[in-house]
PDB file of N, CA and C in Angstrom:
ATOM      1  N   UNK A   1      84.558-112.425 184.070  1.00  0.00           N
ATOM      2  CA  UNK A   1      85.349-111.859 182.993  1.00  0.00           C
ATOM      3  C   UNK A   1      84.632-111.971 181.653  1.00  0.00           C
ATOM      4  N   UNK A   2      83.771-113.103 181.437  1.00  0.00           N
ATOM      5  CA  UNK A   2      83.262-113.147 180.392  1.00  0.00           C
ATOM      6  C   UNK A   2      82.048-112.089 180.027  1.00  0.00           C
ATOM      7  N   UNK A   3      81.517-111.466 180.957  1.00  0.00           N
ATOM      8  CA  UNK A   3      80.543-110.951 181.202  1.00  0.00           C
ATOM      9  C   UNK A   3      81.435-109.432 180.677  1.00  0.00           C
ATOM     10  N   UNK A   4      82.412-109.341 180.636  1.00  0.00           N
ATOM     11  CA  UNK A   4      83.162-107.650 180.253  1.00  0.00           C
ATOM     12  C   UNK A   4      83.028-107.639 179.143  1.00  0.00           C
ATOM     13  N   UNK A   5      83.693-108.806 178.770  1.00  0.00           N
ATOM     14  CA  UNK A   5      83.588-109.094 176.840  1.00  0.00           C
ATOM     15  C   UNK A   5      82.382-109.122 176.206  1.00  0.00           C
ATOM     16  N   UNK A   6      81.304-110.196 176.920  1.00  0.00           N
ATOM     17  CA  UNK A   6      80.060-109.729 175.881  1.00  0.00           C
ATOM     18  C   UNK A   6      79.573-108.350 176.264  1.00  0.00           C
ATOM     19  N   UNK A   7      79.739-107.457 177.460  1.00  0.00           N
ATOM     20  CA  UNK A   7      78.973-105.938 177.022  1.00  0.00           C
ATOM     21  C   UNK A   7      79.766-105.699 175.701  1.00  0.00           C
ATOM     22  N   UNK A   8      80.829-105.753 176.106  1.00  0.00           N
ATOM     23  CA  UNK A   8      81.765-105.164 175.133  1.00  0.00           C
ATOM     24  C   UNK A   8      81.736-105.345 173.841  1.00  0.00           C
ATOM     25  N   UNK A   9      81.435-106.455 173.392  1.00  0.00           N
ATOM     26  CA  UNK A   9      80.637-106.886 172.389  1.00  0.00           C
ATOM     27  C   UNK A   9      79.449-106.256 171.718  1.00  0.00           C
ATOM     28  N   UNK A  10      78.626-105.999 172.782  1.00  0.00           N
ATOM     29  CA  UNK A  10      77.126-105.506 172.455  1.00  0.00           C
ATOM     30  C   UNK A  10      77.565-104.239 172.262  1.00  0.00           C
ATOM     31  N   UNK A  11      78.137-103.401 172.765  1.00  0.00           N
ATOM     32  CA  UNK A  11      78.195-101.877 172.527  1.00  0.00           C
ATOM     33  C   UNK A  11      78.936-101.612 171.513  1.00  0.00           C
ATOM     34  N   UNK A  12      80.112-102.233 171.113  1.00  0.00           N
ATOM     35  CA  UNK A  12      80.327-102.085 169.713  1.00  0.00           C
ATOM     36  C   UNK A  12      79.805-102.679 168.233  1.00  0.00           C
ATOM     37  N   UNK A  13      79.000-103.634 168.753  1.00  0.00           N
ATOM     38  CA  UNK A  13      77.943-104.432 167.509  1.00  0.00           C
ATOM     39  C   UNK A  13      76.564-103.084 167.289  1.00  0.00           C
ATOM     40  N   UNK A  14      76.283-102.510 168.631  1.00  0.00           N
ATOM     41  CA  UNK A  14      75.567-101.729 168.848  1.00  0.00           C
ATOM     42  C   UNK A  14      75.805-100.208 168.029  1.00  0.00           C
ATOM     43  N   UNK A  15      76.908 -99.480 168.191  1.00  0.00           N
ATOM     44  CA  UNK A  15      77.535 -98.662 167.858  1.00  0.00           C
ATOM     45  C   UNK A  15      77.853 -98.857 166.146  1.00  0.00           C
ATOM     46  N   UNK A  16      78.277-100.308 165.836  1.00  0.00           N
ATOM     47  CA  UNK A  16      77.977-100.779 164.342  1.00  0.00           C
ATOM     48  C   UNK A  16      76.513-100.088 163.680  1.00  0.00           C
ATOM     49  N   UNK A  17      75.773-100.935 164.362  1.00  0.00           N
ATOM     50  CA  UNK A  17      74.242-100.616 163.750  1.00  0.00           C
ATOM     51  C   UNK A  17      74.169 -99.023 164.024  1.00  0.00           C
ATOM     52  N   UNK A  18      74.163 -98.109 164.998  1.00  0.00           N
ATOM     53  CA  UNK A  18      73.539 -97.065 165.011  1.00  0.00           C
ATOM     54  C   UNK A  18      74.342 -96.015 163.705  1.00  0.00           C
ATOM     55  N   UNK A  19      75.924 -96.467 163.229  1.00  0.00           N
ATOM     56  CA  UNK A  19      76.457 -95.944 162.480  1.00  0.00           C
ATOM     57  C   UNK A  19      75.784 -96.479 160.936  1.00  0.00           C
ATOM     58  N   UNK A  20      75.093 -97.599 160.904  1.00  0.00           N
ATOM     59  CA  UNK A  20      75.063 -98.021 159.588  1.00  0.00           C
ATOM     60  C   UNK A  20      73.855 -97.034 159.242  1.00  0.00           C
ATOM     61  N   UNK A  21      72.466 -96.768 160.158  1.00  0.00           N
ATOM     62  CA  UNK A  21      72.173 -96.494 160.132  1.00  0.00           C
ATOM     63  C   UNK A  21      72.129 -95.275 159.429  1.00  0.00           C
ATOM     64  N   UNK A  22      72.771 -94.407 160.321  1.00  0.00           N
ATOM     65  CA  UNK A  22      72.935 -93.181 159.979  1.00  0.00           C
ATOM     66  C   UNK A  22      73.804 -93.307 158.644  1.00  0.00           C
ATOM     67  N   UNK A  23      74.484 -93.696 158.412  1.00  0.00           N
ATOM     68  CA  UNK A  23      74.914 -93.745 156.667  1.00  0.00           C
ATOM     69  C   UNK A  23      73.714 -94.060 155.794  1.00  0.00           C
ATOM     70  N   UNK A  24      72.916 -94.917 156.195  1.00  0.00           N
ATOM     71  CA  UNK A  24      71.826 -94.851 155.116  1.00  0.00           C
ATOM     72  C   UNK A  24      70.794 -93.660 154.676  1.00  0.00           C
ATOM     73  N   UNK A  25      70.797 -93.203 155.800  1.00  0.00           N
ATOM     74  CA  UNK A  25      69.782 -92.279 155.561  1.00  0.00           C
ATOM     75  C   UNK A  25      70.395 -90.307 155.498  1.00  0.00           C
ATOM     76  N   UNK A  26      71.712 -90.524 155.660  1.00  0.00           N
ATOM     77  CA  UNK A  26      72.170 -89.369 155.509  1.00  0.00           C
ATOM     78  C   UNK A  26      72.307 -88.845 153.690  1.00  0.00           C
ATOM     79  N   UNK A  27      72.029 -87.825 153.663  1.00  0.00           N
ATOM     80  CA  UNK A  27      72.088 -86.687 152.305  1.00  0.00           C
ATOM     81  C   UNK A  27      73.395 -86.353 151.789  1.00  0.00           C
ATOM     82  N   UNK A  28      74.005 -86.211 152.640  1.00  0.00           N
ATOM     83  CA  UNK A  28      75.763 -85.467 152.255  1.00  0.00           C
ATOM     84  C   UNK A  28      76.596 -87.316 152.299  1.00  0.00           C
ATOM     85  N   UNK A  29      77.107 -87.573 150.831  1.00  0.00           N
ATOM     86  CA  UNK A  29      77.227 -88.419 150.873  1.00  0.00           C
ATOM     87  C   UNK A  29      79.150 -88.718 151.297  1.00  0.00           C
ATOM     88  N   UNK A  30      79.442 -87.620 151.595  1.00  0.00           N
ATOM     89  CA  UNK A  30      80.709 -87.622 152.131  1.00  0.00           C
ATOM     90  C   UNK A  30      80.704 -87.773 153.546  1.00  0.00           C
ATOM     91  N   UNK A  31      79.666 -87.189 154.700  1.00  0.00           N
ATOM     92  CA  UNK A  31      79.255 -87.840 155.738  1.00  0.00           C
ATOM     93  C   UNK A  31      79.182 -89.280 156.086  1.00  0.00           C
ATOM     94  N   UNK A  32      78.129 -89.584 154.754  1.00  0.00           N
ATOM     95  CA  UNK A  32      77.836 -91.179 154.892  1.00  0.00           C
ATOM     96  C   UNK A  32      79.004 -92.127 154.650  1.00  0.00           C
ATOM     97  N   UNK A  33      80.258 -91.691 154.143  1.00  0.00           N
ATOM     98  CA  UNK A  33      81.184 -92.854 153.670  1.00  0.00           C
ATOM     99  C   UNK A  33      81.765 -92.531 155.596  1.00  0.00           C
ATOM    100  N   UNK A  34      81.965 -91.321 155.864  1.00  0.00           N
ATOM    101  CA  UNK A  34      82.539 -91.225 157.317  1.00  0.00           C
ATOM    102  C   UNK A  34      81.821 -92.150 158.381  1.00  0.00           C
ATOM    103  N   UNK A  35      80.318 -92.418 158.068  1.00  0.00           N
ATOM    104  CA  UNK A  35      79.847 -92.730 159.074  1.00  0.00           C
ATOM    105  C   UNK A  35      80.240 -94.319 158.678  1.00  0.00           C
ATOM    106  N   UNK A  36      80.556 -95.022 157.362  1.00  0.00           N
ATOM    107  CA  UNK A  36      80.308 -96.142 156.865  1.00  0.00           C
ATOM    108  C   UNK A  36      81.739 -96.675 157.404  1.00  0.00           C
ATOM    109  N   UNK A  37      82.927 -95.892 157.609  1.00  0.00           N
ATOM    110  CA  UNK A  37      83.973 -95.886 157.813  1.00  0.00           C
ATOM    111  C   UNK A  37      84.162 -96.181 159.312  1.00  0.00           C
ATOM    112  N   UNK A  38      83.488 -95.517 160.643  1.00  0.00           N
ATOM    113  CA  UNK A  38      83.089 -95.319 162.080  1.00  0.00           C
ATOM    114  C   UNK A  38      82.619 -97.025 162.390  1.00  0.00           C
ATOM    115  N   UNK A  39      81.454 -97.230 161.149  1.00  0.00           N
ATOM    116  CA  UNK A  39      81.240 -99.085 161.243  1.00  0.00           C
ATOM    117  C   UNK A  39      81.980 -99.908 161.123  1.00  0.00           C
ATOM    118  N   UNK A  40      82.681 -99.811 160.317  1.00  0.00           N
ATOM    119  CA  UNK A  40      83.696-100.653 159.936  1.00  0.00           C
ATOM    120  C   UNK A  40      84.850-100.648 160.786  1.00  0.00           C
ATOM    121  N   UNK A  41      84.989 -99.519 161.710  1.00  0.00           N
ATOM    122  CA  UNK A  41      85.899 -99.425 162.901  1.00  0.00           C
ATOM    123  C   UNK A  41      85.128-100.307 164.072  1.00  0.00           C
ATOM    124  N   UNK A  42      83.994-100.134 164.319  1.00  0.00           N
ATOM    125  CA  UNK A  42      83.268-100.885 165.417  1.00  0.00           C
ATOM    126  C   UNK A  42      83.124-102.194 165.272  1.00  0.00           C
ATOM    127  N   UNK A  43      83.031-102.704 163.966  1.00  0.00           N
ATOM    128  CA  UNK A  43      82.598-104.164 163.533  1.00  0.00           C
ATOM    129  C   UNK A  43      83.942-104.773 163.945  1.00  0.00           C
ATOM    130  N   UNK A  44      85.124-104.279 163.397  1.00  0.00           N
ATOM    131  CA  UNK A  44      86.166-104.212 163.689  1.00  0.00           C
ATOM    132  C   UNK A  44      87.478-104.652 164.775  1.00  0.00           C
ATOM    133  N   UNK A  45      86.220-103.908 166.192  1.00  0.00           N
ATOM    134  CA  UNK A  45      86.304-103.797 167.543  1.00  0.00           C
ATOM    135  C   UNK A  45      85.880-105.282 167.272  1.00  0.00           C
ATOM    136  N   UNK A  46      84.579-105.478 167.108  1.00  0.00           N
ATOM    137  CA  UNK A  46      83.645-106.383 167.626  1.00  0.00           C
ATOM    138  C   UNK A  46      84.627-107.749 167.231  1.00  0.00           C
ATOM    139  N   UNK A  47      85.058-107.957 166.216  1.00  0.00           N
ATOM    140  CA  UNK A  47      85.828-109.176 165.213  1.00  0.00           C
ATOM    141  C   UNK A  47      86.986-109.682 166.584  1.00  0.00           C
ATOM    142  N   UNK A  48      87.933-108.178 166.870  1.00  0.00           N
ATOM    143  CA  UNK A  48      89.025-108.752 167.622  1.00  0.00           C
ATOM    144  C   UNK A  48      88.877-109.004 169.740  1.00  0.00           C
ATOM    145  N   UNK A  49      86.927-108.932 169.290  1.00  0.00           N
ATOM    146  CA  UNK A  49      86.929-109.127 171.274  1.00  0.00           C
ATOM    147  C   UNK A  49      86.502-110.738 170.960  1.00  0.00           C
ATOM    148  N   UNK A  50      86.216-110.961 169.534  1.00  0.00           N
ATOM    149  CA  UNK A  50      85.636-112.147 169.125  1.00  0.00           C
ATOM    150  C   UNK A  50      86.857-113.344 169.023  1.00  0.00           C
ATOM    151  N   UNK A  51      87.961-112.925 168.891  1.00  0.00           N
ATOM    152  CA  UNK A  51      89.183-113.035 169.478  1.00  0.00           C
ATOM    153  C   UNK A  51      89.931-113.814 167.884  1.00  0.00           C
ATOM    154  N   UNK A  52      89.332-112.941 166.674  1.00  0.00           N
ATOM    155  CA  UNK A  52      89.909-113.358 164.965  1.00  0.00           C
ATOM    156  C   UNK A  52      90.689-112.351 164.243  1.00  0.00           C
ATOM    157  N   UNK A  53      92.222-112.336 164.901  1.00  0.00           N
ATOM    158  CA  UNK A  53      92.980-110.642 164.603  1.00  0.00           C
ATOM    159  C   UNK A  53      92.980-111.387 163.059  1.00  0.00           C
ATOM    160  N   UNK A  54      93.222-112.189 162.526  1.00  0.00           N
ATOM    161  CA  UNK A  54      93.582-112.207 161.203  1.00  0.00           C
ATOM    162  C   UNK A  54      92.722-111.309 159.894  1.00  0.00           C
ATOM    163  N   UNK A  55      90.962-111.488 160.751  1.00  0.00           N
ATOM    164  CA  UNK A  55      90.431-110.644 160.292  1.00  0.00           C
ATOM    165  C   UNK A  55      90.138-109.425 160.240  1.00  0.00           C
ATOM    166  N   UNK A  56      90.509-109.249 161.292  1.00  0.00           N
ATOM    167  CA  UNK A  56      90.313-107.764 161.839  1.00  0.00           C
ATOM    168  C   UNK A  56      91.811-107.069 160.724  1.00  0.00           C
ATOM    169  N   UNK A  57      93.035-107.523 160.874  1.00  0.00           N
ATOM    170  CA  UNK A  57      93.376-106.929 160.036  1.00  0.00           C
ATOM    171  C   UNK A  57      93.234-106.932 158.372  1.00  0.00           C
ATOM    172  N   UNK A  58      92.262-107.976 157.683  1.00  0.00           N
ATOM    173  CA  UNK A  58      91.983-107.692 156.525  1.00  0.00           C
ATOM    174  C   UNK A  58      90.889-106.701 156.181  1.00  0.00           C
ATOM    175  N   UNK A  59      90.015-106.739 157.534  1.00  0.00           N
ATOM    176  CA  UNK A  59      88.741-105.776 157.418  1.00  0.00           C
ATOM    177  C   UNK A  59      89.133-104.878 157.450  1.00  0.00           C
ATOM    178  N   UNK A  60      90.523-104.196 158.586  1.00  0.00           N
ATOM    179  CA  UNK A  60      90.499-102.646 158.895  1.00  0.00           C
ATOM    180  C   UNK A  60      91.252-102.025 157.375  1.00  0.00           C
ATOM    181  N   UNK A  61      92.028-102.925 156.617  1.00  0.00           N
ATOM    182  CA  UNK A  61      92.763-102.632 155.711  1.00  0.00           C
ATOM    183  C   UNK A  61      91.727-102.460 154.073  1.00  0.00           C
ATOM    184  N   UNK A  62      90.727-103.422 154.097  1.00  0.00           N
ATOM    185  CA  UNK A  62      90.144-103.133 153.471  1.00  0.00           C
ATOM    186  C   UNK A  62      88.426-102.335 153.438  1.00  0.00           C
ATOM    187  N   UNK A  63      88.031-102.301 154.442  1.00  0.00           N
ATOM    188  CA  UNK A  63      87.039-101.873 154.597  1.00  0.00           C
ATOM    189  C   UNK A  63      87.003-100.276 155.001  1.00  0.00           C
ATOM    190  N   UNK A  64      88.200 -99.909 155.819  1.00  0.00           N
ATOM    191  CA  UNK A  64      88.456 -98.532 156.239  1.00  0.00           C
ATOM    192  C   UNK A  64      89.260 -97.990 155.053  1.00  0.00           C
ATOM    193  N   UNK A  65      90.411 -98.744 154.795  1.00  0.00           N
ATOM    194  CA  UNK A  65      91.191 -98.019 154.030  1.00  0.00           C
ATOM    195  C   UNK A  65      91.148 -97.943 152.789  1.00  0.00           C
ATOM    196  N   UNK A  66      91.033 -98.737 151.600  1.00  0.00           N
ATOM    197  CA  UNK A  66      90.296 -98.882 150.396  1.00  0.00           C
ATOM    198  C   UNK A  66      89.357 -98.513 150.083  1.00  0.00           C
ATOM    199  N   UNK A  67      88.278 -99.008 150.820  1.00  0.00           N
ATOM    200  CA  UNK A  67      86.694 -98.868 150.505  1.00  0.00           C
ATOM    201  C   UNK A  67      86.418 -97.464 151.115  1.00  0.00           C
ATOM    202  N   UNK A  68      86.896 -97.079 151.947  1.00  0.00           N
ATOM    203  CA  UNK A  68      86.544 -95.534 151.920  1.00  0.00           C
ATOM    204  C   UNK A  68      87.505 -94.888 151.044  1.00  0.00           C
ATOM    205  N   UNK A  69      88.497 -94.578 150.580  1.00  0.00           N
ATOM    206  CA  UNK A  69      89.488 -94.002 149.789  1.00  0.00           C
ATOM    207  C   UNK A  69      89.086 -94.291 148.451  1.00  0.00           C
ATOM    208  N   UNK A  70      88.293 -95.338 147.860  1.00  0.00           N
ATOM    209  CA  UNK A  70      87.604 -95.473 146.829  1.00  0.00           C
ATOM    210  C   UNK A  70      86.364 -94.969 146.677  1.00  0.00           C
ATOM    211  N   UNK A  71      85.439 -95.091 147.679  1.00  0.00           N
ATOM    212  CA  UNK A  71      84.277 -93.930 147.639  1.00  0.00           C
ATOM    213  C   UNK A  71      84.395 -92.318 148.069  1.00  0.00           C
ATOM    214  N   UNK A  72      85.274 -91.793 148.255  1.00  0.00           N
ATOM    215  CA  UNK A  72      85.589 -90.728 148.442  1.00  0.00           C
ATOM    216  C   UNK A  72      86.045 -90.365 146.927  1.00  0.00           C
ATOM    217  N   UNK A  73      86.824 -90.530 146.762  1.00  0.00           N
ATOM    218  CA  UNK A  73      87.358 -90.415 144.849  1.00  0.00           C
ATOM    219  C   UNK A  73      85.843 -90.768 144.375  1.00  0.00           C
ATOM    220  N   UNK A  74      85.382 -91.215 144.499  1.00  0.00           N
ATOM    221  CA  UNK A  74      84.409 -91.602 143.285  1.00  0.00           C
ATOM    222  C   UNK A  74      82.988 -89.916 143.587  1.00  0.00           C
ATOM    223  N   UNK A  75      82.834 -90.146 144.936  1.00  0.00           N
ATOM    224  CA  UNK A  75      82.194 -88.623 145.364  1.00  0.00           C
ATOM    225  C   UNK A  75      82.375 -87.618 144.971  1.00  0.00           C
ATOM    226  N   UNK A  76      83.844 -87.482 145.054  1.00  0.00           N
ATOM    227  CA  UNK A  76      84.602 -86.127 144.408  1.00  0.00           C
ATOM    228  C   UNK A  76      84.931 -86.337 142.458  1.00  0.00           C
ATOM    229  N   UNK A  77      84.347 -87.276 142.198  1.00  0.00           N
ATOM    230  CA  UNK A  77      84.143 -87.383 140.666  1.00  0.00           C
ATOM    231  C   UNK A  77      82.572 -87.059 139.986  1.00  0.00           C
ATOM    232  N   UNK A  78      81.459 -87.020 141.072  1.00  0.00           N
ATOM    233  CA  UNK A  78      79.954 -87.074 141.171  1.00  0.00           C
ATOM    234  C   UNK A  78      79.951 -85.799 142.170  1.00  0.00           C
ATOM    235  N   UNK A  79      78.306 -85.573 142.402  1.00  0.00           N
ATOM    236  CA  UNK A  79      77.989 -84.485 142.977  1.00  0.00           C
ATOM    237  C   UNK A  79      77.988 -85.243 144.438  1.00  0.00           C
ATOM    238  N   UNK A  80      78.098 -83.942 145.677  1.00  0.00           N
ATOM    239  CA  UNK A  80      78.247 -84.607 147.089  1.00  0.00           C
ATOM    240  C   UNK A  80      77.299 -84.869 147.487  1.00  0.00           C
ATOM    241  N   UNK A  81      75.816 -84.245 147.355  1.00  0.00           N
ATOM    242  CA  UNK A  81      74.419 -84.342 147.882  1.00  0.00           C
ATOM    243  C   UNK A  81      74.058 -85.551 147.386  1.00  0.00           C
ATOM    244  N   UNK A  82      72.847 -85.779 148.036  1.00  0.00           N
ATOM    245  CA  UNK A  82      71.955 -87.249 147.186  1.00  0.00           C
ATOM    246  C   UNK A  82      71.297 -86.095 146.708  1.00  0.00           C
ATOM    247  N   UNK A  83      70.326 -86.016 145.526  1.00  0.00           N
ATOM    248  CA  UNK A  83      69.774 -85.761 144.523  1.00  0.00           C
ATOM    249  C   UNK A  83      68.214 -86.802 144.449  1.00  0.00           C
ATOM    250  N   UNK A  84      66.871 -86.014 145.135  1.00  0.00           N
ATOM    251  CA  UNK A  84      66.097 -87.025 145.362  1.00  0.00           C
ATOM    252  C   UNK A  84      64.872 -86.575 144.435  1.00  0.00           C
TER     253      UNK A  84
END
Protein backbone atom coordinates (compact mmCIF):
# COMPACT_ATOMS: atom_id res chain seq x y z
CA UNK A 1 0.00 0.00 0.00
CA UNK A 2 2.73 2.21 0.66
CA UNK A 3 4.18 1.71 -2.59
CA UNK A 4 0.57 3.39 -4.26
CA UNK A 5 1.20 6.48 -2.27
CA UNK A 6 4.77 7.14 -3.06
CA UNK A 7 4.05 6.70 -7.08
CA UNK A 8 1.44 8.83 -6.29
CA UNK A 9 3.50 11.13 -4.81
CA UNK A 10 6.09 11.18 -7.55
CA UNK A 11 3.62 11.85 -10.34
CA UNK A 12 2.13 14.66 -8.81
CA UNK A 13 5.52 16.27 -7.40
CA UNK A 14 6.39 15.36 -11.03
CA UNK A 15 3.47 17.01 -12.77
CA UNK A 16 4.37 20.07 -10.15
CA UNK A 17 7.75 20.51 -11.80
CA UNK A 18 6.76 19.93 -15.46
CA UNK A 19 3.98 22.75 -14.82
CA UNK A 20 6.44 25.13 -13.12
CA UNK A 21 8.36 24.76 -15.80
CA UNK A 22 6.32 25.58 -18.40
CA UNK A 23 5.17 28.80 -16.54
CA UNK A 24 8.61 29.97 -16.64
CA UNK A 25 9.34 29.94 -19.87
CA UNK A 26 5.99 30.65 -21.43
CA UNK A 27 5.35 34.30 -23.37
CA UNK A 28 1.53 34.75 -22.87
CA UNK A 29 1.60 35.61 -19.41
CA UNK A 30 -2.03 34.69 -18.82
CA UNK A 31 -1.07 31.04 -19.80
CA UNK A 32 1.69 31.17 -17.31
CA UNK A 33 -0.49 32.20 -14.19
CA UNK A 34 -2.83 29.00 -15.63
CA UNK A 35 0.01 26.86 -15.71
CA UNK A 36 1.27 28.40 -12.13
CA UNK A 37 -2.26 27.68 -10.94
CA UNK A 38 -2.22 23.57 -12.48
CA UNK A 39 1.10 23.58 -9.79
CA UNK A 40 -0.31 24.68 -7.14
CA UNK A 41 -3.17 22.10 -7.75
CA UNK A 42 -0.50 19.24 -7.96
CA UNK A 43 1.69 20.43 -5.03
CA UNK A 44 -1.53 20.43 -3.49
CA UNK A 45 -2.30 16.73 -4.39
CA UNK A 46 1.16 16.04 -3.24
CA UNK A 47 0.63 17.97 0.55
CA UNK A 48 -2.72 15.83 1.17
CA UNK A 49 -1.12 12.08 0.05
CA UNK A 50 1.55 13.56 2.52
CA UNK A 51 -1.33 13.20 4.77
CA UNK A 52 -1.30 17.60 6.06
CA UNK A 53 -5.14 18.61 5.01
CA UNK A 54 -4.63 21.67 7.19
CA UNK A 55 -2.31 22.72 4.59
CA UNK A 56 -3.58 21.75 1.73
CA UNK A 57 -6.47 23.82 2.58
CA UNK A 58 -4.47 27.05 3.20
CA UNK A 59 -2.44 26.39 -0.03
CA UNK A 60 -5.50 25.62 -2.29
CA UNK A 61 -7.16 28.85 -0.85
CA UNK A 62 -4.32 30.83 -1.18
CA UNK A 63 -2.17 29.83 -3.80
CA UNK A 64 -5.03 28.92 -6.42
CA UNK A 65 -7.44 31.31 -5.37
CA UNK A 66 -5.83 34.67 -4.42
CA UNK A 67 -2.60 34.40 -5.99
CA UNK A 68 -4.01 33.64 -9.25
CA UNK A 69 -7.04 36.16 -9.02
CA UNK A 70 -4.37 38.70 -8.06
CA UNK A 71 -2.10 38.05 -10.98
CA UNK A 72 -4.70 37.93 -13.40
CA UNK A 73 -5.99 41.59 -12.37
CA UNK A 74 -2.65 42.77 -12.33
CA UNK A 75 -2.13 41.20 -16.25
CA UNK A 76 -5.22 42.72 -17.30
CA UNK A 77 -3.83 46.13 -15.80
CA UNK A 78 -0.23 45.50 -17.94
CA UNK A 79 0.25 44.14 -21.37
CA UNK A 80 -0.43 40.10 -21.78
CA UNK A 81 2.82 39.19 -23.78
CA UNK A 82 6.33 39.21 -22.13
CA UNK A 83 8.01 42.01 -23.98
CA UNK A 84 11.75 40.77 -24.56
Amino acid sequence: MIEIHLLMLLITVLIGLIFSYLAIIEKDLLKAIGFSAVQAIAYAIAFYILMAPDIVLAYVAIAVGIYTALLVFVVGKTQRYEVV
